[in-house]
C-alpha atoms as a PDB file:
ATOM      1  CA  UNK A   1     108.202 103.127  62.030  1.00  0.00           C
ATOM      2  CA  UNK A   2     110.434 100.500  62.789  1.00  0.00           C
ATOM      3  CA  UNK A   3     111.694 101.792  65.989  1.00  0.00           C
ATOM      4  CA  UNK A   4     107.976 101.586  66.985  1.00  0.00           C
ATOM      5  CA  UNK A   5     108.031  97.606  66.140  1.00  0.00           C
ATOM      6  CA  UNK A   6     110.771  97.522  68.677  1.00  0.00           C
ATOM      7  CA  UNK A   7     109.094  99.057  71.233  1.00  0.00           C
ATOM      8  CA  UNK A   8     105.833  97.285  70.800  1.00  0.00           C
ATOM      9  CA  UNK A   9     108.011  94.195  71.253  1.00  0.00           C
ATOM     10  CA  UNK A  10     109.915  95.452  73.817  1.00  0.00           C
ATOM     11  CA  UNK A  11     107.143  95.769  76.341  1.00  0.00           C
ATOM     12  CA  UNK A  12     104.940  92.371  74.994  1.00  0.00           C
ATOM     13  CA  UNK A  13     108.507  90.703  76.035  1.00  0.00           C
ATOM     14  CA  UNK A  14     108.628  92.337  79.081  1.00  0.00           C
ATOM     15  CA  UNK A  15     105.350  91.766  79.693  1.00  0.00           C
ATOM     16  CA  UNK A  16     105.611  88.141  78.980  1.00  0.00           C
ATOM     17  CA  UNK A  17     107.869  87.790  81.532  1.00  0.00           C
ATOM     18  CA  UNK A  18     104.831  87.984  84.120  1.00  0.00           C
ATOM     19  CA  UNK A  19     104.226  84.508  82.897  1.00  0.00           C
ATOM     20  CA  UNK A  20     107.529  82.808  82.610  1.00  0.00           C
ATOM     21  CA  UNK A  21     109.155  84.155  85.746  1.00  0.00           C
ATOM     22  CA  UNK A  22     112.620  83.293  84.244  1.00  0.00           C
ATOM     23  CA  UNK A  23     114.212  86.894  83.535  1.00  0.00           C
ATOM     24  CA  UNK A  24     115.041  85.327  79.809  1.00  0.00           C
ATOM     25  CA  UNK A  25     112.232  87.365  78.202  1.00  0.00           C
ATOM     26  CA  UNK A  26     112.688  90.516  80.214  1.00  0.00           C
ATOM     27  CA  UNK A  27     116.245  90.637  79.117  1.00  0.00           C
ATOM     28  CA  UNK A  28     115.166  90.038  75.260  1.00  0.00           C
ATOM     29  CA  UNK A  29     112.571  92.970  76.569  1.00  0.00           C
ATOM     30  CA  UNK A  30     114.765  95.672  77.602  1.00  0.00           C
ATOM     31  CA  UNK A  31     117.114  94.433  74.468  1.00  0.00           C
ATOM     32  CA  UNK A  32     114.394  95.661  72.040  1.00  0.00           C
ATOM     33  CA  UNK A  33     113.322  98.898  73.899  1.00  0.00           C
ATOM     34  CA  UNK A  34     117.214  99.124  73.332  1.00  0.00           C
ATOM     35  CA  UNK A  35     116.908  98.610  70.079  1.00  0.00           C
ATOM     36  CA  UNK A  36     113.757 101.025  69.570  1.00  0.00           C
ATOM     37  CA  UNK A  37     116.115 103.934  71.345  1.00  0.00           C
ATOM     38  CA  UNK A  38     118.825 103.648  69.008  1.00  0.00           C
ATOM     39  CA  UNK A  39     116.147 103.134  65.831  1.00  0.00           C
ATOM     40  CA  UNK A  40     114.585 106.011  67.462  1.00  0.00           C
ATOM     41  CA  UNK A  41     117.393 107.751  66.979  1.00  0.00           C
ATOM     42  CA  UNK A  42     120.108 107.458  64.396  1.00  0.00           C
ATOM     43  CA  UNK A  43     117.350 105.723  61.969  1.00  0.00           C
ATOM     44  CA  UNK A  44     119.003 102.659  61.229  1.00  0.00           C
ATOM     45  CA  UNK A  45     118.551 100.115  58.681  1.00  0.00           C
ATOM     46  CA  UNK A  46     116.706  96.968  60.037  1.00  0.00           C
ATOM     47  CA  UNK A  47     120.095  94.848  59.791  1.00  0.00           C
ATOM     48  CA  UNK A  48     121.604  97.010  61.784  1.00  0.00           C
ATOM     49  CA  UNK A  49     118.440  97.125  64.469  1.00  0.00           C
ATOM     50  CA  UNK A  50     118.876  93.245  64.599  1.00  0.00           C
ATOM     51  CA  UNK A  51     122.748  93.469  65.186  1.00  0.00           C
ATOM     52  CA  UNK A  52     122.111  95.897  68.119  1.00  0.00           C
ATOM     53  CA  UNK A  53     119.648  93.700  69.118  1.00  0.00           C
ATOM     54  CA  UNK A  54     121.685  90.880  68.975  1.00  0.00           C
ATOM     55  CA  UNK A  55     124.556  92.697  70.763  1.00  0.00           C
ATOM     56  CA  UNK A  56     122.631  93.917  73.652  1.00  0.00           C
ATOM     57  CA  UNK A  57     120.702  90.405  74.005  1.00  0.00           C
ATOM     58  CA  UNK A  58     124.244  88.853  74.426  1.00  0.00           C
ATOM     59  CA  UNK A  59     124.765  91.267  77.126  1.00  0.00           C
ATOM     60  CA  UNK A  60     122.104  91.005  79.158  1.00  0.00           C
ATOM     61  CA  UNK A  61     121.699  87.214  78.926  1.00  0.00           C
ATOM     62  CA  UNK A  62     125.334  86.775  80.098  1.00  0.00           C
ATOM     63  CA  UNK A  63     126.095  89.419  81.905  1.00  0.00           C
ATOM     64  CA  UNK A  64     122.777  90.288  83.784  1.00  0.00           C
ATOM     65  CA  UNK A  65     120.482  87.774  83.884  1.00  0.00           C
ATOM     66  CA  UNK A  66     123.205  85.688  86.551  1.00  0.00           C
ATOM     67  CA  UNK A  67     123.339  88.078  88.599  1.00  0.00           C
ATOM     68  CA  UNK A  68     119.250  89.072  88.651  1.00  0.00           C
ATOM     69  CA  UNK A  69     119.061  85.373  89.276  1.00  0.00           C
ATOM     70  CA  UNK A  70     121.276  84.964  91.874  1.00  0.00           C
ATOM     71  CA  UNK A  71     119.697  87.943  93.510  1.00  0.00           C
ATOM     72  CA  UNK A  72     115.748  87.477  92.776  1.00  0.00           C
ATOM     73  CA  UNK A  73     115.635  83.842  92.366  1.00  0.00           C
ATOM     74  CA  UNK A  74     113.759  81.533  94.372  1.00  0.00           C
ATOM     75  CA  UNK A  75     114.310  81.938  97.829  1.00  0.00           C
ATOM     76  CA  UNK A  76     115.375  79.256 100.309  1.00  0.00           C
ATOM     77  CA  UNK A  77     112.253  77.321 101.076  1.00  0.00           C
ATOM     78  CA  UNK A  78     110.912  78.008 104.850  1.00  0.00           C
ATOM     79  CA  UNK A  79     109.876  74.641 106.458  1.00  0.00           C
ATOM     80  CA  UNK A  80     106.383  74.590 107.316  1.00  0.00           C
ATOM     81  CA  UNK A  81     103.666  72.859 109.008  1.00  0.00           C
ATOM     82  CA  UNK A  82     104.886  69.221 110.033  1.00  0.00           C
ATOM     83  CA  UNK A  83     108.201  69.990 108.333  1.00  0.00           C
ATOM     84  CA  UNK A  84     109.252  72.616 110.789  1.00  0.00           C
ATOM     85  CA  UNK A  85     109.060  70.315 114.043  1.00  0.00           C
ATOM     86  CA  UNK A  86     112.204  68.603 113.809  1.00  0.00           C
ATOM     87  CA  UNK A  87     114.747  70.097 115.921  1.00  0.00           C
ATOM     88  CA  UNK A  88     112.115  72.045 118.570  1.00  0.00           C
ATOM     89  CA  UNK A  89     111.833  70.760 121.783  1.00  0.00           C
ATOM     90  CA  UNK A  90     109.071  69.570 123.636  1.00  0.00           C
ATOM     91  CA  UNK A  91     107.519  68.983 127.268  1.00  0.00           C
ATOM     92  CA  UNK A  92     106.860  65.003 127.732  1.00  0.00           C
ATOM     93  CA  UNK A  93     103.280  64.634 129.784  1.00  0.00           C
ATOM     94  CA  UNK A  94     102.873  61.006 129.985  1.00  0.00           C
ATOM     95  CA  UNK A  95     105.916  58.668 130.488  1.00  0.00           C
ATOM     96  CA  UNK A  96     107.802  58.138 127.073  1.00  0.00           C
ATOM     97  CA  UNK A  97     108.235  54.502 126.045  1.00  0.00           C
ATOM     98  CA  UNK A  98     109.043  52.042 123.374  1.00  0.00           C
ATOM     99  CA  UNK A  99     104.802  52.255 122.864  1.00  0.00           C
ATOM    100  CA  UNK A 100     103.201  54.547 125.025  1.00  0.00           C
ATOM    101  CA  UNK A 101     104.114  58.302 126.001  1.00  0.00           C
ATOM    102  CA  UNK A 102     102.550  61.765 124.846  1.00  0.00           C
ATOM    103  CA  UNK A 103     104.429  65.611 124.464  1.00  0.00           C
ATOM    104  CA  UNK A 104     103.828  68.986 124.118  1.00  0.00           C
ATOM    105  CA  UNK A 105     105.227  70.214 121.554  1.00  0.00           C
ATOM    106  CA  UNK A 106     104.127  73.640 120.052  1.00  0.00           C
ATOM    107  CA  UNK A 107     101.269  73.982 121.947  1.00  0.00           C
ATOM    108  CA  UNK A 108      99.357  70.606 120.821  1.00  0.00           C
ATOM    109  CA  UNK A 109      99.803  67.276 122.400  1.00  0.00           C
ATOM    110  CA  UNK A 110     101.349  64.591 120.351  1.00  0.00           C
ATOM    111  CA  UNK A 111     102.033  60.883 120.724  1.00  0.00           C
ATOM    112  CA  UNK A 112     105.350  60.202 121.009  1.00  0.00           C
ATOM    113  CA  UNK A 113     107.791  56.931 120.895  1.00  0.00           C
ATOM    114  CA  UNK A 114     111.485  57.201 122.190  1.00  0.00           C
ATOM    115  CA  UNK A 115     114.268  57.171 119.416  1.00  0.00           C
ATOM    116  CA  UNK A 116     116.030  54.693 120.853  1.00  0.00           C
ATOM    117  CA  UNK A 117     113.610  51.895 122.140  1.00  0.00           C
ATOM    118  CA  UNK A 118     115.359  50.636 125.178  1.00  0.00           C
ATOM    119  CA  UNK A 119     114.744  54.695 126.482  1.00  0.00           C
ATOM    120  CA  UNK A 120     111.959  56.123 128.647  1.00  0.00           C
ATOM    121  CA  UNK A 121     111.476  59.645 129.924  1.00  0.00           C
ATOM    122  CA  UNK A 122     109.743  60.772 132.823  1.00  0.00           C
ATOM    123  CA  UNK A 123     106.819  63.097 132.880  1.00  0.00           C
ATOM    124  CA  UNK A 124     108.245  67.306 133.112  1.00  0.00           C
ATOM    125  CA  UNK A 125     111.379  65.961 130.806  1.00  0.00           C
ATOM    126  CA  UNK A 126     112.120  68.279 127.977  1.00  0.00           C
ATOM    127  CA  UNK A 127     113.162  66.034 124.939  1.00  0.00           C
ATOM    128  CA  UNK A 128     114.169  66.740 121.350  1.00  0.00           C
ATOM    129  CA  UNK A 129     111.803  66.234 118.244  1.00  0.00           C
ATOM    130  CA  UNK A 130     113.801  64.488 116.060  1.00  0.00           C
ATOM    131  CA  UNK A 131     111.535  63.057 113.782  1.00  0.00           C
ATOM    132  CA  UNK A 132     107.784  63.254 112.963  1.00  0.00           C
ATOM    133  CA  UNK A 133     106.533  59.901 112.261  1.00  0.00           C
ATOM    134  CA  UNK A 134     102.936  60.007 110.852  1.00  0.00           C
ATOM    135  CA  UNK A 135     101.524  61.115 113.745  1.00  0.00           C
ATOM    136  CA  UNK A 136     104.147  60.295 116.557  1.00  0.00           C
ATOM    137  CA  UNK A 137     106.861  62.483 117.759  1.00  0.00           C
ATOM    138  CA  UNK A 138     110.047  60.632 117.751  1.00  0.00           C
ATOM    139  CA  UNK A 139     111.982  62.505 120.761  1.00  0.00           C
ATOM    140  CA  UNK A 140     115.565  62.078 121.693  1.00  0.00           C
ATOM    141  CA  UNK A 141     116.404  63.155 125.397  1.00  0.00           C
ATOM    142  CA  UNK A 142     120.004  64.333 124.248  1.00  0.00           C
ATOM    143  CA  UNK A 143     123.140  63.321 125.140  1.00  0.00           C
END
């Protein structure tokens, strides 16, 4: 009877998980399914369930739980949307200036401003983004 608490506890833990996403209640999950296999079988007194509990809970939350972390934690965030422009270069149209100037840069046309002011490129220039500005491109023509 008491291995089946453990197992019933087991998977609500693991199951809980779902909702935390933190791979501290899976590990407390696969500690009691632990627990209900040894329950299961050497019927065990309910201190001793809780100290194998304990024991494997240790276990997993040191030993495991880094690594799983490590390895299925968040992945590296993949700039997107304005955040990906920096870096890309891009095909000036109209002259670049100080105030004036437009590029093509991922297949839209964008205003664009100089990053140095005292700079202007010529139309058929490839530049740099190196910044996005609100709406302007800041472009850098490289050394």
């Amino acid at each position: 009877m008491v291995a089946l608490l453990w197992l019933v506890a087991g998977i609500l833990l693991a199951a809980a998980e779902m909702l935390v996403g933190d791979f501290t209640l899976l590990m407390l999950g696969v500690a009691a399914l632990g627990t209900a296999g040894v329950s299961a079988a050497t019927d065990t007194s309910v201190v001793v369930d809780a100290i194998v509990f304990a024991v494997i809970s240790v276990a997993l939350l040191l030993g495991v739980r880094p690594i799983v972390r490590r390895r299925f934690g968040t992945a590296p965030p993949t700039p997107t949307n304005v955040d990906a422009l920096p870096g890309k270069t891009a095909l000036v149209l109209e002259q670049v200036a100080e105030h004036s100037g437009q590029v093509k840069l991922g297949g839209e046309v964008w205003t664009a401003r100089p990053m140095d002011a005292g700079e202007v490129y010529e139309p058929g220039s490839t530049v740099y983004v190196m910044e996005i500005d609100g709406a302007t491109a800041v472009v850098w023509k490289g050394p």
